[in-house]
Each structure stands twice: as structure tokens, then as C-alpha cells.
N, C-alpha and C. Protein backbone atom coordinates (compact mmCIF):
# COMPACT_ATOMS: atom_id res chain seq x y z
N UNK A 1 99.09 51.01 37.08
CA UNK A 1 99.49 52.37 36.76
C UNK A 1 99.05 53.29 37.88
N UNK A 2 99.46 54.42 38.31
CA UNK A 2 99.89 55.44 39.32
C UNK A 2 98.09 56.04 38.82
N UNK A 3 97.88 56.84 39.76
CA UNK A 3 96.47 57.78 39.52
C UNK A 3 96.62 58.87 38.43
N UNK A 4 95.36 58.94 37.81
CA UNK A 4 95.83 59.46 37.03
C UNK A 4 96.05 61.06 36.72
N UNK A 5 95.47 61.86 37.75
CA UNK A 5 95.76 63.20 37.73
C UNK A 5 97.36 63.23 38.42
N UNK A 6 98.00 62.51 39.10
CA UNK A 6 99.26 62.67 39.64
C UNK A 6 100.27 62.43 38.60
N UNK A 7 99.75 61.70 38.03
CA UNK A 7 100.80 60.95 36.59
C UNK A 7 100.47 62.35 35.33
N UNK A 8 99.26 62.80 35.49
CA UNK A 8 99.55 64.40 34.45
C UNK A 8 100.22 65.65 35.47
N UNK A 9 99.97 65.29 36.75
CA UNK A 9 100.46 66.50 37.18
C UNK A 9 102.12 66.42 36.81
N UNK A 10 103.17 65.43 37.17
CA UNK A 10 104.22 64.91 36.95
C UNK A 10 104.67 65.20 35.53
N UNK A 11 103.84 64.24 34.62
CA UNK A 11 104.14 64.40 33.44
C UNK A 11 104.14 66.16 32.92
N UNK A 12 103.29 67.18 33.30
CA UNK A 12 103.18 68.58 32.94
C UNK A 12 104.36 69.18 33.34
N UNK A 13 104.48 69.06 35.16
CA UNK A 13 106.05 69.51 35.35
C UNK A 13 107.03 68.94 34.28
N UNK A 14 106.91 67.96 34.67
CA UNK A 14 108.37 67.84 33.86
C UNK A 14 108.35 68.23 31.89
N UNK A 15 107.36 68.54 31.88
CA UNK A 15 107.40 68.95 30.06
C UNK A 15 107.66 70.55 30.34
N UNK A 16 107.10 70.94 30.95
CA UNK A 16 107.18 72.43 31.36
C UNK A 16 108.54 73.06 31.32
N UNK A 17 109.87 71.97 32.40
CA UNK A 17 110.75 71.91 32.57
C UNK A 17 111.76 71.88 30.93
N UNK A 18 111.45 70.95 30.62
CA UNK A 18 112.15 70.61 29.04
C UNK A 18 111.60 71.79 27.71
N UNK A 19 110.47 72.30 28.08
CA UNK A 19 110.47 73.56 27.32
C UNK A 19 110.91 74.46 27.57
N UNK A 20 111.21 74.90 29.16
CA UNK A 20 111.76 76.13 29.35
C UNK A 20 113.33 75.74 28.75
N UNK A 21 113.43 74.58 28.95
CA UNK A 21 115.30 74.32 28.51
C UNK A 21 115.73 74.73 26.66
N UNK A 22 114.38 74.76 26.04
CA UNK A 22 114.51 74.46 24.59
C UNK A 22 114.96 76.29 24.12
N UNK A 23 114.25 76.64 25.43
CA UNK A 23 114.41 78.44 24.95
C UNK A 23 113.61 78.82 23.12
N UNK A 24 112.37 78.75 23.14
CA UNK A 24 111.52 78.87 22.03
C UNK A 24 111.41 80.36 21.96
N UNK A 25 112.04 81.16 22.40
CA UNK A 25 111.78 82.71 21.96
C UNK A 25 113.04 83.29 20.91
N UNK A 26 113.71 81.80 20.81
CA UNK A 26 114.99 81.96 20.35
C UNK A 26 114.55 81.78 18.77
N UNK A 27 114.88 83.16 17.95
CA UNK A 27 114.61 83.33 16.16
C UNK A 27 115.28 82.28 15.44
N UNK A 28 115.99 82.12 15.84
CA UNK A 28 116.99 81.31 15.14
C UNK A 28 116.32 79.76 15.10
N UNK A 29 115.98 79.28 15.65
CA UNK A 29 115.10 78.01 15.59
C UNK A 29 113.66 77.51 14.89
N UNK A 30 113.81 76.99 13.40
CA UNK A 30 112.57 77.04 12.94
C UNK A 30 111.67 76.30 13.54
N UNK A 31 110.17 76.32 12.48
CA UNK A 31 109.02 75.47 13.19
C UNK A 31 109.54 74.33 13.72
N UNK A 32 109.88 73.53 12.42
CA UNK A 32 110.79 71.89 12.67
C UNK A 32 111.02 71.63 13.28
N UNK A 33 112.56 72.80 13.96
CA UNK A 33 113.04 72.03 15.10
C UNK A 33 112.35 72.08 16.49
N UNK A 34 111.09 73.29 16.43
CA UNK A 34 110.36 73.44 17.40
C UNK A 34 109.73 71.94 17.70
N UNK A 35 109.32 71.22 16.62
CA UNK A 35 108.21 70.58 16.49
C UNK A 35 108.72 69.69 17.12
N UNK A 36 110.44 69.15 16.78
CA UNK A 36 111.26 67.99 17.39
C UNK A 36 111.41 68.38 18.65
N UNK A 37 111.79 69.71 19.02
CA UNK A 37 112.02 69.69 20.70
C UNK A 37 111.02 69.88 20.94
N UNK A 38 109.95 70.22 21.06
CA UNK A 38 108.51 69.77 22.01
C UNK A 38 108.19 67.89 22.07
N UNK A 39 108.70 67.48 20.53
CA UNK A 39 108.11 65.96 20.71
C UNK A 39 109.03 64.98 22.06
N UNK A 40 110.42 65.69 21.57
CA UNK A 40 111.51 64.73 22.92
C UNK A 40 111.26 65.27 24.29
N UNK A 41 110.98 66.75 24.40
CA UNK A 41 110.39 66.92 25.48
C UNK A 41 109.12 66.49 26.60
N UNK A 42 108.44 66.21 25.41
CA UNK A 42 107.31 65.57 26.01
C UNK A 42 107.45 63.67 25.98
N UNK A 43 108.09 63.32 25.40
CA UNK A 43 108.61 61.84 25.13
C UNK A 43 109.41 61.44 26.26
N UNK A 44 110.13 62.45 26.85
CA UNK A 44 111.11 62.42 28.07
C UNK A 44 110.28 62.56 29.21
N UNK A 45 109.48 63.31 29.62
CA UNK A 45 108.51 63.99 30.42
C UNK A 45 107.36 62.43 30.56
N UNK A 46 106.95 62.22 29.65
CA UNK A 46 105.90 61.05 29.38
C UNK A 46 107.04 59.64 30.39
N UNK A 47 108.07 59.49 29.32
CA UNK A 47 108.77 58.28 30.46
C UNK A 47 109.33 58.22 31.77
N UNK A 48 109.50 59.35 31.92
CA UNK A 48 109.90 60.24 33.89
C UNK A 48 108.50 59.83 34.36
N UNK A 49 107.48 60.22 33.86
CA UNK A 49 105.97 60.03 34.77
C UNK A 49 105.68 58.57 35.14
N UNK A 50 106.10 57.86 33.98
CA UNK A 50 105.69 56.72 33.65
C UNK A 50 106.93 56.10 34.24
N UNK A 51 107.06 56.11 35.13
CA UNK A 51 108.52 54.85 35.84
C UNK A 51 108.27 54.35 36.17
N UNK A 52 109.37 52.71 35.74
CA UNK A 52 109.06 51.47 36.08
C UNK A 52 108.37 50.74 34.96
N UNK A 53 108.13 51.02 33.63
CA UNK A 53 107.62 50.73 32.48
C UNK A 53 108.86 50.42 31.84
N UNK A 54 108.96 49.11 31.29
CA UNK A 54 109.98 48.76 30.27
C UNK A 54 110.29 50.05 29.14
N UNK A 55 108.95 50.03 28.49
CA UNK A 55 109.32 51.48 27.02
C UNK A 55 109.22 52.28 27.77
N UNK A 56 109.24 52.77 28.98
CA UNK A 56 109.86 54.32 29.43
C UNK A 56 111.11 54.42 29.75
N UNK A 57 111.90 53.20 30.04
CA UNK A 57 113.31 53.47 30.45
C UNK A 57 114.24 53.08 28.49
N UNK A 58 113.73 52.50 27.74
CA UNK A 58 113.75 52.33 26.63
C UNK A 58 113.61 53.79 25.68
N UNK A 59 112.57 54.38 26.20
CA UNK A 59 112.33 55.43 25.33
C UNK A 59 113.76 56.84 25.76
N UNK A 60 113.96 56.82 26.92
CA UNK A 60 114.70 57.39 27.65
C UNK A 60 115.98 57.30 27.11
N UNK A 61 116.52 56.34 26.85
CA UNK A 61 117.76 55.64 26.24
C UNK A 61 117.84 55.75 25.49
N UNK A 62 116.50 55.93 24.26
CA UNK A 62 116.84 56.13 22.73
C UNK A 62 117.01 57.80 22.60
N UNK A 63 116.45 58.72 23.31
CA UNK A 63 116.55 60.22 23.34
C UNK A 63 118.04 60.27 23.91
N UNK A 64 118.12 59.84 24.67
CA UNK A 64 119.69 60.17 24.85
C UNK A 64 120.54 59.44 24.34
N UNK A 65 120.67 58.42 23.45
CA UNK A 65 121.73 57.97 22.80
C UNK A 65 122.02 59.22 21.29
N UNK A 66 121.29 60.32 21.48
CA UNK A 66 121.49 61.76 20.46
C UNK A 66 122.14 62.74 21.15
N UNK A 67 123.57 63.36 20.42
CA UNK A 67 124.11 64.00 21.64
C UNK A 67 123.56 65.22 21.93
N UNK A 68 122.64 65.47 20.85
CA UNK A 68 121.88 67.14 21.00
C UNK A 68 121.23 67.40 21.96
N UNK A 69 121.02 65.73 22.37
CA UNK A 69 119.44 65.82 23.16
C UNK A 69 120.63 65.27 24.70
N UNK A 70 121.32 65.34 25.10
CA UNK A 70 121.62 64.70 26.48
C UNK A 70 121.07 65.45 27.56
N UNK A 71 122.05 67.00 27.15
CA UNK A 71 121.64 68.36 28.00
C UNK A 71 119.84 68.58 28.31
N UNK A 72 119.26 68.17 27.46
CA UNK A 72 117.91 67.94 27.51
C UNK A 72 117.05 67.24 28.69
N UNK A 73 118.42 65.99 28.07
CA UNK A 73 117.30 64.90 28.80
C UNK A 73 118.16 64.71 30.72
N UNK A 74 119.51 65.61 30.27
CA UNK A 74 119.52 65.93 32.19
C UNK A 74 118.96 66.74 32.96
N UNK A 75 118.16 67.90 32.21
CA UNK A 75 117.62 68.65 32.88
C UNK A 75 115.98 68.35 33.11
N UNK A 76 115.43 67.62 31.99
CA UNK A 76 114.21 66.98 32.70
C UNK A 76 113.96 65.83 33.37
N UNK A 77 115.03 65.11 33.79
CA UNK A 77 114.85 63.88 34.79
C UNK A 77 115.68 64.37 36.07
N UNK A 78 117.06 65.71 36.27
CA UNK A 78 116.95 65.74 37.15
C UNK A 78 117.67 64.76 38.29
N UNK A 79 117.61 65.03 39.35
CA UNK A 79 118.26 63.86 40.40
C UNK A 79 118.17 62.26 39.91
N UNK A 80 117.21 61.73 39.28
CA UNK A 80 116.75 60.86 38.71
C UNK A 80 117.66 60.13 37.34
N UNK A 81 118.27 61.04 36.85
CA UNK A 81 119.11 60.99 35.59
C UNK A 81 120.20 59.94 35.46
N UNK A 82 120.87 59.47 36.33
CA UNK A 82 121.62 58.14 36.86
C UNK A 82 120.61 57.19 36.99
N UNK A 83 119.84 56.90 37.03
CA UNK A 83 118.99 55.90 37.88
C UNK A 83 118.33 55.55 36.36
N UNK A 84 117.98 56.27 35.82
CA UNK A 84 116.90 56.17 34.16
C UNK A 84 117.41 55.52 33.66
N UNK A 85 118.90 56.18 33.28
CA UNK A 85 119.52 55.85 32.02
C UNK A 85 120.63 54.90 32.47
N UNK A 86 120.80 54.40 33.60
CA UNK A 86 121.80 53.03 33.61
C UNK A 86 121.44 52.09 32.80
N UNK A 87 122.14 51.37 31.69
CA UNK A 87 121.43 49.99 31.77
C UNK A 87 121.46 49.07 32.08
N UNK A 88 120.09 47.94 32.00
CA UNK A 88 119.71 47.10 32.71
C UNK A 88 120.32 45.59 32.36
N UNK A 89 120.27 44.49 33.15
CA UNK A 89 120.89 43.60 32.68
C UNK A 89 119.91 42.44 31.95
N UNK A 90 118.72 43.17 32.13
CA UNK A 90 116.79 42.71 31.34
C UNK A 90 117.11 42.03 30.19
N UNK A 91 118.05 42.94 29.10
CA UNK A 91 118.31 42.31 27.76
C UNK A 91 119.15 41.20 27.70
N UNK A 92 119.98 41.47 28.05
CA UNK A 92 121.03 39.76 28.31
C UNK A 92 120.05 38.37 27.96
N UNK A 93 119.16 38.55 29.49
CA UNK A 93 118.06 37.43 29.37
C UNK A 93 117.26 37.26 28.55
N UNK A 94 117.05 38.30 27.86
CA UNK A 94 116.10 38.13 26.77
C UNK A 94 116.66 37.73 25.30
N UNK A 95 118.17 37.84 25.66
CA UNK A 95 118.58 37.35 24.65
C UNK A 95 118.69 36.00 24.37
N UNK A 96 118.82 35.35 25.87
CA UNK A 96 118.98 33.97 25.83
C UNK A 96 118.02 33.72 25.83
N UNK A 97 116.73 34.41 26.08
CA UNK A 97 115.56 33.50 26.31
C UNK A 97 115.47 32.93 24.54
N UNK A 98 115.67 34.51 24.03
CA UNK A 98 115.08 34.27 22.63
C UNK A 98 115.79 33.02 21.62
N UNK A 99 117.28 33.14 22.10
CA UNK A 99 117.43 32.40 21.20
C UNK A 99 117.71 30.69 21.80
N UNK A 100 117.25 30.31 22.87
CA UNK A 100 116.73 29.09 23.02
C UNK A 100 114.81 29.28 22.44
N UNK A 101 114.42 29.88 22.04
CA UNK A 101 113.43 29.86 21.57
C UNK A 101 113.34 29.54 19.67
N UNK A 102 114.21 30.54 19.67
CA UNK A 102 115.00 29.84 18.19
C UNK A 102 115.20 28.38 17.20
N UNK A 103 116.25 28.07 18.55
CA UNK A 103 116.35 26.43 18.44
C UNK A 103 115.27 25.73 18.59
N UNK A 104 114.03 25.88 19.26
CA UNK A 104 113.13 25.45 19.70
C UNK A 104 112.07 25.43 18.81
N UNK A 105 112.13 26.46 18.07
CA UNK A 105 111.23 26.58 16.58
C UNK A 105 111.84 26.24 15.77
N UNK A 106 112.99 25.82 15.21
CA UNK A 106 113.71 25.61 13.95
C UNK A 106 113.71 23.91 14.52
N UNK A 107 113.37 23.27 15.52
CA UNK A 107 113.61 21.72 15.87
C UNK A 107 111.86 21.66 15.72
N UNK A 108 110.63 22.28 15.85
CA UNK A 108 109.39 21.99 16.15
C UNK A 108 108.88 22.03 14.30
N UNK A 109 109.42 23.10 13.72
CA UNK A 109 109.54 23.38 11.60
C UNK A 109 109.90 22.25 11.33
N UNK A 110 110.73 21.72 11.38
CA UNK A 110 111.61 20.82 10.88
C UNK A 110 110.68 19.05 11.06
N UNK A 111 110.17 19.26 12.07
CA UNK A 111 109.57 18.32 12.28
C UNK A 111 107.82 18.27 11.97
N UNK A 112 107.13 19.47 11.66
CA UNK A 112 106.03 19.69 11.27
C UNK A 112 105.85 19.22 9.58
N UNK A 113 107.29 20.04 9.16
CA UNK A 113 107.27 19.88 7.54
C UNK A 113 107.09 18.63 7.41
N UNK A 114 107.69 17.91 7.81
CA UNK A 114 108.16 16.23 7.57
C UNK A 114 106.31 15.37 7.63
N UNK A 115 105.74 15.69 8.48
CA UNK A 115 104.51 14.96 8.73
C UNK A 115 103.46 15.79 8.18
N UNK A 116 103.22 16.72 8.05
CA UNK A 116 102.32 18.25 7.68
C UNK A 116 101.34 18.23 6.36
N UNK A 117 100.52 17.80 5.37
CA UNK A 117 100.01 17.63 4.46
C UNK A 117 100.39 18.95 3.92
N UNK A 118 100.46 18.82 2.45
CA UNK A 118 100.61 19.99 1.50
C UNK A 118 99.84 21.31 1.75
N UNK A 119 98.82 20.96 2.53
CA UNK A 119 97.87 22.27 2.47
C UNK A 119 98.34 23.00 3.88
N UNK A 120 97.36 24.44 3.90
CA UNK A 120 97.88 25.14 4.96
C UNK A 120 97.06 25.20 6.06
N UNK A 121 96.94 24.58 6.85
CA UNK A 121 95.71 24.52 8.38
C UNK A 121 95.67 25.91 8.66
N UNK A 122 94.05 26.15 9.01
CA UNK A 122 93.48 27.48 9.80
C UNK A 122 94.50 27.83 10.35
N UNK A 123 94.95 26.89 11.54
CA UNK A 123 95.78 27.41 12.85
C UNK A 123 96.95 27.59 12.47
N UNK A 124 97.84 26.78 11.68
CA UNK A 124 98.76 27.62 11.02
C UNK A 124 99.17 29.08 10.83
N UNK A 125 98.06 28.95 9.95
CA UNK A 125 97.91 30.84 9.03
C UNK A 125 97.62 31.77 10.13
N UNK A 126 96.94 31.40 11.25
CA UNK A 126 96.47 32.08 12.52
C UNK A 126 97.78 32.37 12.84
N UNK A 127 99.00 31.56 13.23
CA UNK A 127 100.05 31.64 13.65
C UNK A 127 100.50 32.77 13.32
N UNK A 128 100.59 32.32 11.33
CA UNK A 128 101.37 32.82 10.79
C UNK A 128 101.15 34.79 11.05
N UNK A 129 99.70 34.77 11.20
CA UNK A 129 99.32 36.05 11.32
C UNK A 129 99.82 37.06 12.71
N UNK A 130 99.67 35.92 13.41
CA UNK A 130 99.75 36.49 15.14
C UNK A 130 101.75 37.05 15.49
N UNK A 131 101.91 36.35 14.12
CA UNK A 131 103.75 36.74 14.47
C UNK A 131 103.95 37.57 14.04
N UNK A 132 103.35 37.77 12.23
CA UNK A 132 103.52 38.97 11.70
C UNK A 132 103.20 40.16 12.45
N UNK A 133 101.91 40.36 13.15
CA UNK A 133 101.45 41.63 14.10
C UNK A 133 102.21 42.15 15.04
N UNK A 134 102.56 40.73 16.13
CA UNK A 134 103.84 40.44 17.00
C UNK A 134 104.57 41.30 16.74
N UNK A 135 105.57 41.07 15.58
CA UNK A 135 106.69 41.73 14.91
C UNK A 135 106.46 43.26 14.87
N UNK A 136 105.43 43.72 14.00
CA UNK A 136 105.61 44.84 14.05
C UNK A 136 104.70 45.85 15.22
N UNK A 137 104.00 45.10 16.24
CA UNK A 137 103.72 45.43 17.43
C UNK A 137 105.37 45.86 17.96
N UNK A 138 106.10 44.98 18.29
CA UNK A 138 107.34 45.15 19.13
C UNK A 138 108.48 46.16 18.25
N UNK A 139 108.10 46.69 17.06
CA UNK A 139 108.92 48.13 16.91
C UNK A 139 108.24 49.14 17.18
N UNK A 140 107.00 48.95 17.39
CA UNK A 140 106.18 50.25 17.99
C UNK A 140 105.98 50.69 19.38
N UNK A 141 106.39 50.19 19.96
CA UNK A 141 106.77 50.10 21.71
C UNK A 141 108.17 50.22 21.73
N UNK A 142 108.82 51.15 22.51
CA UNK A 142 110.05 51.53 23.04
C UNK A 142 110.34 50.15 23.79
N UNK A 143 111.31 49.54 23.27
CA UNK A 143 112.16 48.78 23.86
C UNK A 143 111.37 47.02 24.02
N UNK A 144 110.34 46.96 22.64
CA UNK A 144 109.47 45.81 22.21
C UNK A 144 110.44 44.86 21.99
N UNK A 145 111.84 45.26 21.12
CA UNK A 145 112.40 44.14 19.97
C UNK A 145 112.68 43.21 21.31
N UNK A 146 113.01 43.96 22.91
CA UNK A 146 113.44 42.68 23.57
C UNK A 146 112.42 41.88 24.39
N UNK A 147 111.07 41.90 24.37
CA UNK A 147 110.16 41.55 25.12
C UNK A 147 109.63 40.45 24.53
N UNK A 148 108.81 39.60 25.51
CA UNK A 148 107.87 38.56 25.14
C UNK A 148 107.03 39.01 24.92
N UNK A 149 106.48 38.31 24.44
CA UNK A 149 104.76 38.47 23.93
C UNK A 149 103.35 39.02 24.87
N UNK A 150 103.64 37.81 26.14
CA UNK A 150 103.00 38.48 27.40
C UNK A 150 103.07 39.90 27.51
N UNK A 151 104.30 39.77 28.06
CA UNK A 151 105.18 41.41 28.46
C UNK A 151 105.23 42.59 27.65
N UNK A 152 105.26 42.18 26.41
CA UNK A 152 104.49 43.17 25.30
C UNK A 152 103.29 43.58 25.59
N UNK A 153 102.46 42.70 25.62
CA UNK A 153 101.20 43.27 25.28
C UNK A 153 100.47 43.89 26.75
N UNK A 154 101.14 43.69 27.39
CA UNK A 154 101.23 44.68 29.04
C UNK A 154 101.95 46.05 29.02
N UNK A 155 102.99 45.63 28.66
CA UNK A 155 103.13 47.39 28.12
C UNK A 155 102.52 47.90 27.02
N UNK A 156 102.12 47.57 26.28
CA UNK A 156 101.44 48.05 24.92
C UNK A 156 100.07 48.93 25.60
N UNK A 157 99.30 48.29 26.44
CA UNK A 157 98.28 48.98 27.01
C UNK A 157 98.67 49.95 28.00
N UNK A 158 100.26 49.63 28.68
CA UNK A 158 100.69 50.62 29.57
C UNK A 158 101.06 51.95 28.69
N UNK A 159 101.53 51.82 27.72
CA UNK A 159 102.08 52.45 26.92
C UNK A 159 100.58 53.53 25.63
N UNK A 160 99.58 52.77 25.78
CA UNK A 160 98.64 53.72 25.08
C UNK A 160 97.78 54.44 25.98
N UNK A 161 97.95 53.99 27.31
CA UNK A 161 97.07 54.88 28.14
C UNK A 161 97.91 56.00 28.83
N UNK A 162 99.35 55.90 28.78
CA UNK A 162 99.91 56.84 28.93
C UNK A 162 100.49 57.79 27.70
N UNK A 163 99.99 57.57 26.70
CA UNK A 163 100.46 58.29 25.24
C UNK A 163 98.72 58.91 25.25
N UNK A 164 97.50 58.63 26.06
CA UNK A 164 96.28 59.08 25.81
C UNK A 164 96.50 60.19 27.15
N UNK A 165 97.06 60.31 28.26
CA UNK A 165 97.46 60.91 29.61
C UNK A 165 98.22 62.07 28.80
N UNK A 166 99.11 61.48 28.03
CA UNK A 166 99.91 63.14 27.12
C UNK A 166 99.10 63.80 26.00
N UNK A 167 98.24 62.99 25.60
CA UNK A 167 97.68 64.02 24.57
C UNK A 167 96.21 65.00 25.11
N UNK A 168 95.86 64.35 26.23
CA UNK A 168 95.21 65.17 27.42
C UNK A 168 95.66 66.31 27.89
N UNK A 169 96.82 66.28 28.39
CA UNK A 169 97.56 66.82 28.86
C UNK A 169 98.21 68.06 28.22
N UNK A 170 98.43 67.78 26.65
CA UNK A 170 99.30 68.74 26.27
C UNK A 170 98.03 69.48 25.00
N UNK A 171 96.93 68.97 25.08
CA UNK A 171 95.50 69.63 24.61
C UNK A 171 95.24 70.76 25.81
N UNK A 172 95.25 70.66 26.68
CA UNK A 172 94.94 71.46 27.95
C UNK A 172 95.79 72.42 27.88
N UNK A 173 96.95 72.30 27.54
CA UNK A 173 98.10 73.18 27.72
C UNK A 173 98.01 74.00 26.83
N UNK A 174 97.63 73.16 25.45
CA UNK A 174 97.49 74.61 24.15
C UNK A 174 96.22 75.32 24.55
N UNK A 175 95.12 74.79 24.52
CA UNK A 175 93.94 75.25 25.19
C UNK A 175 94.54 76.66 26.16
N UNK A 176 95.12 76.27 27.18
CA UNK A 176 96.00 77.37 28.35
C UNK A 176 96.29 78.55 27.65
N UNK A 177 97.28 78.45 26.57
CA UNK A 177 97.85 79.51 25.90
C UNK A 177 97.31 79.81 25.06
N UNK A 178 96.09 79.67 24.72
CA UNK A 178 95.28 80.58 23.18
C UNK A 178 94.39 81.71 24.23
């Protein structure tokens, strides 16, 4: 990961940018929707800083697949805005990876059941545990459902030290304005 005062300086511009776009002096806009355009603003701003991270070009893609939010999300990425939001040909492979992985577990089951005593081994249930987490690890990371396990859990730490870089960041900022 990039240093880390350059990665808040980055990340601040560009939130700065996406608030001035939201126009918050505007009456007509309640708390709510305040609350939603500061969160995509800073969600957009967070994955611009953070480039080259699987869930930042993921997170990027899910804000703009909303058409409210496009105008948004062109004005805080900027020259950059082609380049973010192309997509990649990453998932394809991961599709095949996964589902030769598939076959590969439904041929390894099949053959465990058959020899396996009635009861349930430690390492089993260990398994059984480490997939369940797995699973719902990879909806909590932008763009998890297509990753390995490795590769997960590399962004997962990329991904909380830059979600700890924004809440730094945007503490300072309220701090600024009181």
C-alpha cells in the first residue's frame, strides 16, 4: 500500500471534490439523502486513492451501476473515469477457476462419504467452519464473490486499513468544521 499521508491527502481531495458536486446547501435534500451522498462520496474517493485494489475497482462499479450516482462518480475520478470503470477480463477466470473447483469438490464428497465413519472429524467441522466465514467474508469486500481465498484475505487487510485511512480522515474533517 502507497504512504500513508499521500493516500489521505488523495483520498480528502477527491471527497472534497464529490461534496462540492452533491451541492449540500441545497433545502430540498434531507438528512438521508445527505447521509447517502457523503457515504458514495467518500466510497468513490476511498477507491480512486486506493488503485489497483480488486474491491476498489469493484466498489467503483457497484456506485456506478446507479444512474443517480454516474454524474457523481465522473466528476470524482475525473481523467481517470475510463480507466476505473472498464471491465476487467479477472472474472471470466475466476469463473473457470471456480467451477473446475466445483467438480473437484463434488468428485473429493463423493468419495469421502463412501469411506468416512458416521461421526464428524475435528478437521472436518474446521472446514466446515473456515467456508462458512469464507462465504460471508467474500460479500463483505467489494468484489469478494469473485476471489480466492488467498486473494481475499489480501484485500480484506487492504481493504480495512484503507476503510481505517477514511475514518481518520473524515474525523479530521468534521473536527475542521465544528
Amino acid at each position: 500500500m502507497q504512504d500513508s499521508n499521500s493516500f489521505k491527502r488523495v483520498f480528502l481531495k477527491k471527497l472534497l471534490v464529490g461534496l462540492q458536486h452533491n451541492d449540500f446547501k441545497s433545502k430540498n435534500m434531507s438528512s438521508l439523502e445527505r447521509k447517502k451522498a457523503i457515504k458514495i462520496s467518500s466510497d468513490v474517493a476511498l477507491a480512486f486513492a486506493r488503485d489497483g485494489a480488486n474491491w476498489s475497482r469493484a466498489l467503483i462499479r457497484n456506485v456506478y451501476k446507479q444512474e443517480k450516482n454516474k454524474t457523481l462518480v465522473r466528476s470524482i475520478l475525473g481523467e481517470e473515469f475510463e480507466r476505473l470503470t472498464k471491465p476487467s477480463n479477472e472474472n471470466l477466470t475466476s469463473k473457470m477457476v471456480r467451477s473446475k473447483r466445483i467438480l473437484r469438490r463434488s468428485y473429493t464428497v463423493r468419495r469421502i462419504r463412501k469411506s468416512a465413519p458416521k461421526r464428524i472429524l475435528a478437521s472436518a467441522l474446521a472446514k466446515r467452519l473456515l467456508k462458512s466465514r469464507t462465504k460471508v467474508l467474500k460479500f463483505l469486500i467489494p468484489g469478494g464473490e469473485s476471489m480466492d481465498e488467498l486473494s481475499l484475505l489480501d484485500e480484506t487487510v487492504d481493504y480495512i486499513v484503507s476503510l481505517r485511512a477514511q475514518v481518520d480522515v473524515m474525523r479530521r474533517l468534521a473536527n475542521a468544521f465544528q
